[in-house]
C-alpha atoms as a PDB file:
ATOM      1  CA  UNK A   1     156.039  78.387  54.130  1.00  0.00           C
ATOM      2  CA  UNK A   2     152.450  79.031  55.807  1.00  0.00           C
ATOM      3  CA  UNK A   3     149.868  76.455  54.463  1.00  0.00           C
ATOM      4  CA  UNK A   4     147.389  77.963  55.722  1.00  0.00           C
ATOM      5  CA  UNK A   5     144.329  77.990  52.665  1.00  0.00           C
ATOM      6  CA  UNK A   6     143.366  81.873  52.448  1.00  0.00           C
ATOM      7  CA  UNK A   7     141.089  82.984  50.283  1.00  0.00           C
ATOM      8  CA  UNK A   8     141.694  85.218  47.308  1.00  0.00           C
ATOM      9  CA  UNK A   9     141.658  88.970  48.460  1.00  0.00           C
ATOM     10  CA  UNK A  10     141.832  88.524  52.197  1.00  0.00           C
ATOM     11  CA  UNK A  11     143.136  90.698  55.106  1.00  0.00           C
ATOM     12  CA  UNK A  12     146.172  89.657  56.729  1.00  0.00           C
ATOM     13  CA  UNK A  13     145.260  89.855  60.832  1.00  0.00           C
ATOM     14  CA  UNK A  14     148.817  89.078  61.642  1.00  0.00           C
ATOM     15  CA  UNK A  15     150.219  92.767  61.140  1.00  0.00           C
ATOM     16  CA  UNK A  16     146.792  94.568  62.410  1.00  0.00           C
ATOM     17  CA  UNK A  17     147.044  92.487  65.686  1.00  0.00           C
ATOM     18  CA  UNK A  18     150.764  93.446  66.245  1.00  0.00           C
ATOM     19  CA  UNK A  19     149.711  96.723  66.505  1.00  0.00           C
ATOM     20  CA  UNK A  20     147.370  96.572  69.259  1.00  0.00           C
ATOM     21  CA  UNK A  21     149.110  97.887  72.126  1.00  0.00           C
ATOM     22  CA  UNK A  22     147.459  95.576  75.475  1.00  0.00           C
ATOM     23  CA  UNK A  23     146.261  97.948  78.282  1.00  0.00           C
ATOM     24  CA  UNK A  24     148.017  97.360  81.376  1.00  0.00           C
ATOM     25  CA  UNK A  25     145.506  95.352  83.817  1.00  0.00           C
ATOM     26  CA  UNK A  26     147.888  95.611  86.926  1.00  0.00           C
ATOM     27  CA  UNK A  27     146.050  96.343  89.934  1.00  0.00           C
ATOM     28  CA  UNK A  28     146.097  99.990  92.255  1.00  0.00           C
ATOM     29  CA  UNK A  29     147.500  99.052  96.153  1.00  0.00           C
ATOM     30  CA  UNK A  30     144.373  97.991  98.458  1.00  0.00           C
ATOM     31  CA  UNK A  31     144.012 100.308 100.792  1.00  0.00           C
ATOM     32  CA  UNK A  32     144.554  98.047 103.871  1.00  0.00           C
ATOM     33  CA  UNK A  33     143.415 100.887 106.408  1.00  0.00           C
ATOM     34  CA  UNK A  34     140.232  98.975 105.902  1.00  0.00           C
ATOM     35  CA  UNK A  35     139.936  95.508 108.449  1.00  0.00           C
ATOM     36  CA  UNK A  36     137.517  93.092 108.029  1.00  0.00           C
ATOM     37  CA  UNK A  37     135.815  92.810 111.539  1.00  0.00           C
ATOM     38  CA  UNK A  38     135.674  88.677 111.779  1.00  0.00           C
ATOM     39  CA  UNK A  39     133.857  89.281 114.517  1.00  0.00           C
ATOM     40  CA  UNK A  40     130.746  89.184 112.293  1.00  0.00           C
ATOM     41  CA  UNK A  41     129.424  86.594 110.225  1.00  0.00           C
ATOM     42  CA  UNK A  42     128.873  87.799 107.302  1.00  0.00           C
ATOM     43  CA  UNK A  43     126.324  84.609 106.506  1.00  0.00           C
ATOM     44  CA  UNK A  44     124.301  85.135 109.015  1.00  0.00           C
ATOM     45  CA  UNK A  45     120.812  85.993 108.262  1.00  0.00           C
ATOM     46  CA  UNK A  46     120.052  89.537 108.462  1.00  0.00           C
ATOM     47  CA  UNK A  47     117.348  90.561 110.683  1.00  0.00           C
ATOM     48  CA  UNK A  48     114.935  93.702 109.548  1.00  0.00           C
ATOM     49  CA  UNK A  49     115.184  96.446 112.164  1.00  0.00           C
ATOM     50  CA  UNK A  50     111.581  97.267 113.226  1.00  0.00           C
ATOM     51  CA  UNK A  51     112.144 101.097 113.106  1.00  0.00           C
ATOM     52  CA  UNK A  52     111.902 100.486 108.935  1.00  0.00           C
ATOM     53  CA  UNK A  53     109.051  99.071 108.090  1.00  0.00           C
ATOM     54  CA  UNK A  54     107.352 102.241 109.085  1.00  0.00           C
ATOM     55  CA  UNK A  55     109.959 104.390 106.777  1.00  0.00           C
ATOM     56  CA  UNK A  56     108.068 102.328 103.703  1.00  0.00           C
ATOM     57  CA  UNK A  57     106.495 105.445 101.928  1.00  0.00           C
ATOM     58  CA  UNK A  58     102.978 106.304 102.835  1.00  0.00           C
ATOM     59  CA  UNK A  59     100.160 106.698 100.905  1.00  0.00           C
ATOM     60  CA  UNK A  60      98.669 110.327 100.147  1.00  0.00           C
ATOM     61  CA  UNK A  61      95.717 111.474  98.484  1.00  0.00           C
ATOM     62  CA  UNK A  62      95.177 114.969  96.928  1.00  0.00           C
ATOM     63  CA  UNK A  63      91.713 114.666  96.582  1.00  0.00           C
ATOM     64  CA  UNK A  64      91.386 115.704  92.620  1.00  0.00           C
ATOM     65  CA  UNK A  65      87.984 115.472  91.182  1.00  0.00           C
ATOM     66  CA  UNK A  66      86.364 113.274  88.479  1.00  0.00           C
ATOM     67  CA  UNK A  67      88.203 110.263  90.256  1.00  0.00           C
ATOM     68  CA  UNK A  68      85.011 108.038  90.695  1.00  0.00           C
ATOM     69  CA  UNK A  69      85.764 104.309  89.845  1.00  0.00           C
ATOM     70  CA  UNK A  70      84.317 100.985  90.360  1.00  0.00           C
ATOM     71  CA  UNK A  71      86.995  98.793  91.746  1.00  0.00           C
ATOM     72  CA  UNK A  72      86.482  94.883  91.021  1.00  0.00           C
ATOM     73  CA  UNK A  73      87.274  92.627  93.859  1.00  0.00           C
ATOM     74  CA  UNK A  74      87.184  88.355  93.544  1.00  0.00           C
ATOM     75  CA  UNK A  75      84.383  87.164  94.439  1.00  0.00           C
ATOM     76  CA  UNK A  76      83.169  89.779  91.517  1.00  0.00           C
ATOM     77  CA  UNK A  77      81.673  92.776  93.200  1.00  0.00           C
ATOM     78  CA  UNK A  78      82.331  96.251  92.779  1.00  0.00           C
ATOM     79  CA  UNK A  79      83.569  98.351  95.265  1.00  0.00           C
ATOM     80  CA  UNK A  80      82.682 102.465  93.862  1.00  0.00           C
ATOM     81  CA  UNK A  81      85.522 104.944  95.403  1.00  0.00           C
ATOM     82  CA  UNK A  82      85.085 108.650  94.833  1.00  0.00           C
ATOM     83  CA  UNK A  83      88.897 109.595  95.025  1.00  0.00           C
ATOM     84  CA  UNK A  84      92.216 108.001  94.412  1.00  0.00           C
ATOM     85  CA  UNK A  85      95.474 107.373  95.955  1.00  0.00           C
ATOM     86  CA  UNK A  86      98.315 109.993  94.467  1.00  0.00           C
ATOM     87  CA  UNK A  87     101.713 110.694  94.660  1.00  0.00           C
ATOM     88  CA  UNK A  88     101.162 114.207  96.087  1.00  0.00           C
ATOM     89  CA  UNK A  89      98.564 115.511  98.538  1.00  0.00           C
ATOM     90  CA  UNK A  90      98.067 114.870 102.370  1.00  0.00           C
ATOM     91  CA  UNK A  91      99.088 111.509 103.835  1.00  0.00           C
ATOM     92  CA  UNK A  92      96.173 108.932 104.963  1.00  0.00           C
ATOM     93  CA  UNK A  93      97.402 109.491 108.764  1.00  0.00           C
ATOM     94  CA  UNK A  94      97.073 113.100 108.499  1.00  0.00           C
ATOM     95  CA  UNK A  95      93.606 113.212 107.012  1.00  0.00           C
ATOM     96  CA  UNK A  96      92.281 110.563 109.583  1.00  0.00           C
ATOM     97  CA  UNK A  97      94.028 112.322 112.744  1.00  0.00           C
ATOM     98  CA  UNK A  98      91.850 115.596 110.955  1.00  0.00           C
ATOM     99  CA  UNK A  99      88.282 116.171 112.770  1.00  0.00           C
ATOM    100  CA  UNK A 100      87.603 118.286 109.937  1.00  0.00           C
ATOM    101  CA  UNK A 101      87.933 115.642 106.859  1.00  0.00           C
ATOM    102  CA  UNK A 102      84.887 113.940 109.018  1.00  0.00           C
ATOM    103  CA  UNK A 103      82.400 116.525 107.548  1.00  0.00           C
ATOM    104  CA  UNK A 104      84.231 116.717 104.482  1.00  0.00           C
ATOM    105  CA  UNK A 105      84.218 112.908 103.606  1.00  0.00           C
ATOM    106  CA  UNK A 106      80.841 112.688 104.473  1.00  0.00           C
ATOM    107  CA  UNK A 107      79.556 115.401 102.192  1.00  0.00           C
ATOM    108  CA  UNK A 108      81.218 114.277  99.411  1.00  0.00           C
ATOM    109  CA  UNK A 109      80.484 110.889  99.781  1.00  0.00           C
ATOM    110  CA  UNK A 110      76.594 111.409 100.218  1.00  0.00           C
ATOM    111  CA  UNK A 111      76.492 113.191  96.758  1.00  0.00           C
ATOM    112  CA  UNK A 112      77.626 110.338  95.347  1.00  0.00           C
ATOM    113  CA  UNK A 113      75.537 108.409  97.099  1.00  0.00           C
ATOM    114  CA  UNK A 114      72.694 110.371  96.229  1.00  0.00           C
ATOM    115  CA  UNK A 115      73.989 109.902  92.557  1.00  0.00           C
ATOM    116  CA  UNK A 116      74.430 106.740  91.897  1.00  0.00           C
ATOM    117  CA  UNK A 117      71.159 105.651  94.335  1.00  0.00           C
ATOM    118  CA  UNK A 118      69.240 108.332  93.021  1.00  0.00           C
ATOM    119  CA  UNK A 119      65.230 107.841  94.710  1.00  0.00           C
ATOM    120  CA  UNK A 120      65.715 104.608  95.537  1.00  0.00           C
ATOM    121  CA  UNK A 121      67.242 106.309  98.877  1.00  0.00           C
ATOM    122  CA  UNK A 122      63.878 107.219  99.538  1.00  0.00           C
ATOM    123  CA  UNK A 123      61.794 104.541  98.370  1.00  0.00           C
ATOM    124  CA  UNK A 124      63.854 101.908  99.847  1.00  0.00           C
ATOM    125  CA  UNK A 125      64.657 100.537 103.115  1.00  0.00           C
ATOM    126  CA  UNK A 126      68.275 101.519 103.562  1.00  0.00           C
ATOM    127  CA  UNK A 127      70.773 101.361 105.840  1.00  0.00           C
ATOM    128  CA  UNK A 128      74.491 101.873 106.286  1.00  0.00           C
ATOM    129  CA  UNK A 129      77.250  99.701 108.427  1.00  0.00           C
ATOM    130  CA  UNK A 130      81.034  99.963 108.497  1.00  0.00           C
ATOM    131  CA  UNK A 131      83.873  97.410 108.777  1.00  0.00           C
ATOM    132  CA  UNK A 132      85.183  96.645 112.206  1.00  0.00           C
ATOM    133  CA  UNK A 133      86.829  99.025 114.893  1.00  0.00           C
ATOM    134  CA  UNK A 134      90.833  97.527 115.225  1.00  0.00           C
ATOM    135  CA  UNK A 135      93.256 100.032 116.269  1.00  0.00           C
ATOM    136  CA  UNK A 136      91.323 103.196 116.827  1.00  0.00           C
ATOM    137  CA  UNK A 137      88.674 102.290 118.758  1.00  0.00           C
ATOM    138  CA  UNK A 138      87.661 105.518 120.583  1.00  0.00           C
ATOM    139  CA  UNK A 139      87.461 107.655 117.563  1.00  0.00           C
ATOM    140  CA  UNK A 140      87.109 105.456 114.545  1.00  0.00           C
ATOM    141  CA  UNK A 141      87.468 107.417 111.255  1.00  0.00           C
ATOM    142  CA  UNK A 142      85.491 105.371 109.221  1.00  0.00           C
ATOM    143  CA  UNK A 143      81.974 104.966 111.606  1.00  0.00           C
ATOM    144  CA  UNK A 144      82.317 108.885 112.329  1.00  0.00           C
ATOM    145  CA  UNK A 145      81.947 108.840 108.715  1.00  0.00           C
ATOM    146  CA  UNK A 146      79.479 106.382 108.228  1.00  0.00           C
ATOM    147  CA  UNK A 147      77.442 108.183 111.275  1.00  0.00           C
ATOM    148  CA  UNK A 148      77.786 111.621 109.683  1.00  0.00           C
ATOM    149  CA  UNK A 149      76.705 110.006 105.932  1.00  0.00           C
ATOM    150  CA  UNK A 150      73.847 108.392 107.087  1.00  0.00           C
ATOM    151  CA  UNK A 151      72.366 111.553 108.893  1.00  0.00           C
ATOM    152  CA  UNK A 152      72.920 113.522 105.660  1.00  0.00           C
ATOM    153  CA  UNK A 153      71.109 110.607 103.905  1.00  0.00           C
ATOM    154  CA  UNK A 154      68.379 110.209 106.045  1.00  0.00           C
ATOM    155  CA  UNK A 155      69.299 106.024 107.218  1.00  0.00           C
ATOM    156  CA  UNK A 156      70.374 104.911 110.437  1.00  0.00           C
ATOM    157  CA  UNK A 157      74.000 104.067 110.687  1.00  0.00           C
ATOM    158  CA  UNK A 158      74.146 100.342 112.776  1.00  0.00           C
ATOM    159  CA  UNK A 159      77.506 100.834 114.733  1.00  0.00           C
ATOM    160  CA  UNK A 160      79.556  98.026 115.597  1.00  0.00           C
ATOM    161  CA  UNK A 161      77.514  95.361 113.260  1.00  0.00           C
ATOM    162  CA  UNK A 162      80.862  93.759 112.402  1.00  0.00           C
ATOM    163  CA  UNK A 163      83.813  92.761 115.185  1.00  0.00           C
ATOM    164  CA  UNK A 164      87.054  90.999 114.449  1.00  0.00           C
ATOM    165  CA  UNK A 165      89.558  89.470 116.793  1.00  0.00           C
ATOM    166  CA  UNK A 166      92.234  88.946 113.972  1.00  0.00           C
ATOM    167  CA  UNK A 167      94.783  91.841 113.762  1.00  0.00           C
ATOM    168  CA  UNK A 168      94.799  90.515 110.124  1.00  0.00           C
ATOM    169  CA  UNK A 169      93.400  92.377 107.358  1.00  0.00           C
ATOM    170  CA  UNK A 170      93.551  89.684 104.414  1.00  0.00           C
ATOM    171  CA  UNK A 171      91.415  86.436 104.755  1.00  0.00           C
ATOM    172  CA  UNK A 172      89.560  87.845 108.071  1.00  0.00           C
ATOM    173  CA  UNK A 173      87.105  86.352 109.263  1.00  0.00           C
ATOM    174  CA  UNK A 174      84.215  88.463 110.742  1.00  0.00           C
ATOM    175  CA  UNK A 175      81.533  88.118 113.409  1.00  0.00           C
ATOM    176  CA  UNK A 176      78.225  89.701 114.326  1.00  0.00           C
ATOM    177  CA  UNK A 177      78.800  91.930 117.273  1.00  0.00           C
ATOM    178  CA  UNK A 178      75.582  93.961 117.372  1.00  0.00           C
ATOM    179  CA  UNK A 179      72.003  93.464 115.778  1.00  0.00           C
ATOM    180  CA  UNK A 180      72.135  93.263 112.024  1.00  0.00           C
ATOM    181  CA  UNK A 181      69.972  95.959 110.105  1.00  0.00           C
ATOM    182  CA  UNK A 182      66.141  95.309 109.956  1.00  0.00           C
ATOM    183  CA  UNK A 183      67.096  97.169 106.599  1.00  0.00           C
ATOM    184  CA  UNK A 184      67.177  94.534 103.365  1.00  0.00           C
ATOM    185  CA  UNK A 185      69.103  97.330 101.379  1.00  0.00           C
ATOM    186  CA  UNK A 186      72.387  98.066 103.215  1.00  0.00           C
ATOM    187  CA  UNK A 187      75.290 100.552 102.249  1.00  0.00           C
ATOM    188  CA  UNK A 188      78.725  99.302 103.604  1.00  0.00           C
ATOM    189  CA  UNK A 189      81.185 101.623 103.679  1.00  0.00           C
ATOM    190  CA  UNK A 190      85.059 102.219 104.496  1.00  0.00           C
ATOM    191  CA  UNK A 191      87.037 105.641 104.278  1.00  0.00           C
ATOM    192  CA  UNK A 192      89.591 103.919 102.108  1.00  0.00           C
ATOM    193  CA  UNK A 193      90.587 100.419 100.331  1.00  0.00           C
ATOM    194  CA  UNK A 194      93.573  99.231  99.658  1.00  0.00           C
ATOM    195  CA  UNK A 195      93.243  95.244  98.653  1.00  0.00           C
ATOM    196  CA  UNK A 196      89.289  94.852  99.416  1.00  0.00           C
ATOM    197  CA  UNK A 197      90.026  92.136 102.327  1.00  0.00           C
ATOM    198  CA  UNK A 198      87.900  94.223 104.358  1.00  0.00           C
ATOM    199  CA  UNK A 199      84.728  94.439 102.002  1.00  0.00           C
ATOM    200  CA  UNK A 200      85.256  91.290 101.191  1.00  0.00           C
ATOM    201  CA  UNK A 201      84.958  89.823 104.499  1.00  0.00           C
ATOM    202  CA  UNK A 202      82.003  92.206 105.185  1.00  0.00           C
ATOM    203  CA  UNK A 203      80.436  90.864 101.951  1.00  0.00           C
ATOM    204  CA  UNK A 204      80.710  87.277 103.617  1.00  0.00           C
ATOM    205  CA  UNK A 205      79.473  88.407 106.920  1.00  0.00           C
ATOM    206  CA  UNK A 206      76.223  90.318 105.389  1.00  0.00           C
ATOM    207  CA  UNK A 207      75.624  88.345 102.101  1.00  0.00           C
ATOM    208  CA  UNK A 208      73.975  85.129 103.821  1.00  0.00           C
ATOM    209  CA  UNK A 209      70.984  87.151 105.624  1.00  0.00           C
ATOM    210  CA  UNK A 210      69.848  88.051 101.739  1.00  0.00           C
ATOM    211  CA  UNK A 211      71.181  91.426 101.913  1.00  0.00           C
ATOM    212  CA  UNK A 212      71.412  93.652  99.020  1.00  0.00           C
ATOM    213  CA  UNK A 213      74.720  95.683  99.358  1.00  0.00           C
ATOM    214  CA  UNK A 214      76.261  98.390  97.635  1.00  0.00           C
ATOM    215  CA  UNK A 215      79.631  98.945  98.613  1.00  0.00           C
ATOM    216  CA  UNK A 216      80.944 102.426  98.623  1.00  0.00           C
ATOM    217  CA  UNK A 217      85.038 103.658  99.934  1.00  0.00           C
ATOM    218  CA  UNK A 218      86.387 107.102 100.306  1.00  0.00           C
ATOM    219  CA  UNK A 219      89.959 106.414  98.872  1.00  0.00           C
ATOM    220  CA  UNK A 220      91.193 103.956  96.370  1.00  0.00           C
ATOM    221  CA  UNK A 221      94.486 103.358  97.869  1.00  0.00           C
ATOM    222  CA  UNK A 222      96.108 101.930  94.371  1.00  0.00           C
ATOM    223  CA  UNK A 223      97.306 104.034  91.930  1.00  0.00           C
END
């Protein structure tokens, strides 16, 4: 006799879980075609070939309008970009190895200069500097920029104001290696930002002679 206590009304599991018919859980043949090479340690730490870190996807830009936006960078400053990274559009290596996006950059750039600025362009003594020459040395996208932007603004471009011997972009230090502006109001510019190290070493380089800056990039490079 089951002295179990069940309460009044109950289901009875015994009969429902006699019924359940147990799916069979015996395994297929290994196909043993397949040998392990022990050879290799499987443990061993892998090494990343070099060939991928430049299959990483790279950034484009399509160049849409009504983009403008001031990007915030710590110490606080702003850093005003006229376009935006995007999904689709021309890669940043094609539009730097382009002589034509020179002129077309620097048009675009100066009206939003010319904007944001307004008269105090004229009024004021301006000038306009670029971060430091690293890999392309020769024909540097950003200071044939700069050089175009300050022609269609009507303020010298200073060439070369910044050097840096670090192949380092984040916490780079800069160095003088021309004669900083005469000017007291200085535009920095850089065709396109990605973290702000750059400015933000420019910022430390410039800041200390009682500059005022305005800092002005191409291409936000964060979507």
């Amino acid at each position: 006799m089951d002295n179990r206590c069940v309460r009044k009304g109950a289901i009875s599991l015994d009969e429902v879980l006699n019924d359940i018919e147990v799916p069979s859980l015996e395994a297929p043949d290994l196909d043993t075609s397949f040998v392990c090479d022990k050879s290799k340690d499987l443990f061993a730490e892998k090494k990343r070939a070099a060939w991928k870190d430049v299959q990483q996807t790279e950034a484009r830009c399509d160049f849409a309008p009504n983009k403008v936006r001031i990007s915030y960078r710590n110490p606080q400053f702003g850093i005003i970009s006229l376009w935006k990274k995007s999904v689709y559009g021309r890669t940043l290596t094609d539009i730097k190895a382009d002589p034509d996006m020179v002129e077309f950059f620097a048009v675009n750039v100066a009206k939003l200069v010319g904007q944001i600025l307004g008269s105090s362009l004229s009024h004021g003594d301006w000038a306009i500097v670029t971060s430091p020459k690293r890999r392309h040395k020769e024909r540097n996208f950003a200071s044939l920029i700069s050089a175009r932007l300050g022609s269609l603004l009507g303020i010298p471009f200073y060439e070369d104001v910044a050097e840096c011997h670090s192949k380092h972009r984040v916490g780079a230090v800069f160095s003088f290696g021309a004669e900083p502006p005469k000017e007291r109001n200085i535009i920095v510019f850089d065709d396109f930002v990605t973290s702000g190290a750059t400015m933000i070493s420019m910022r430390e380089l410039l800041l200390p002679l009682g500059y005022n800056l305005v800092f002005f990039t191409g291409i936000n490079n964060k979507l």
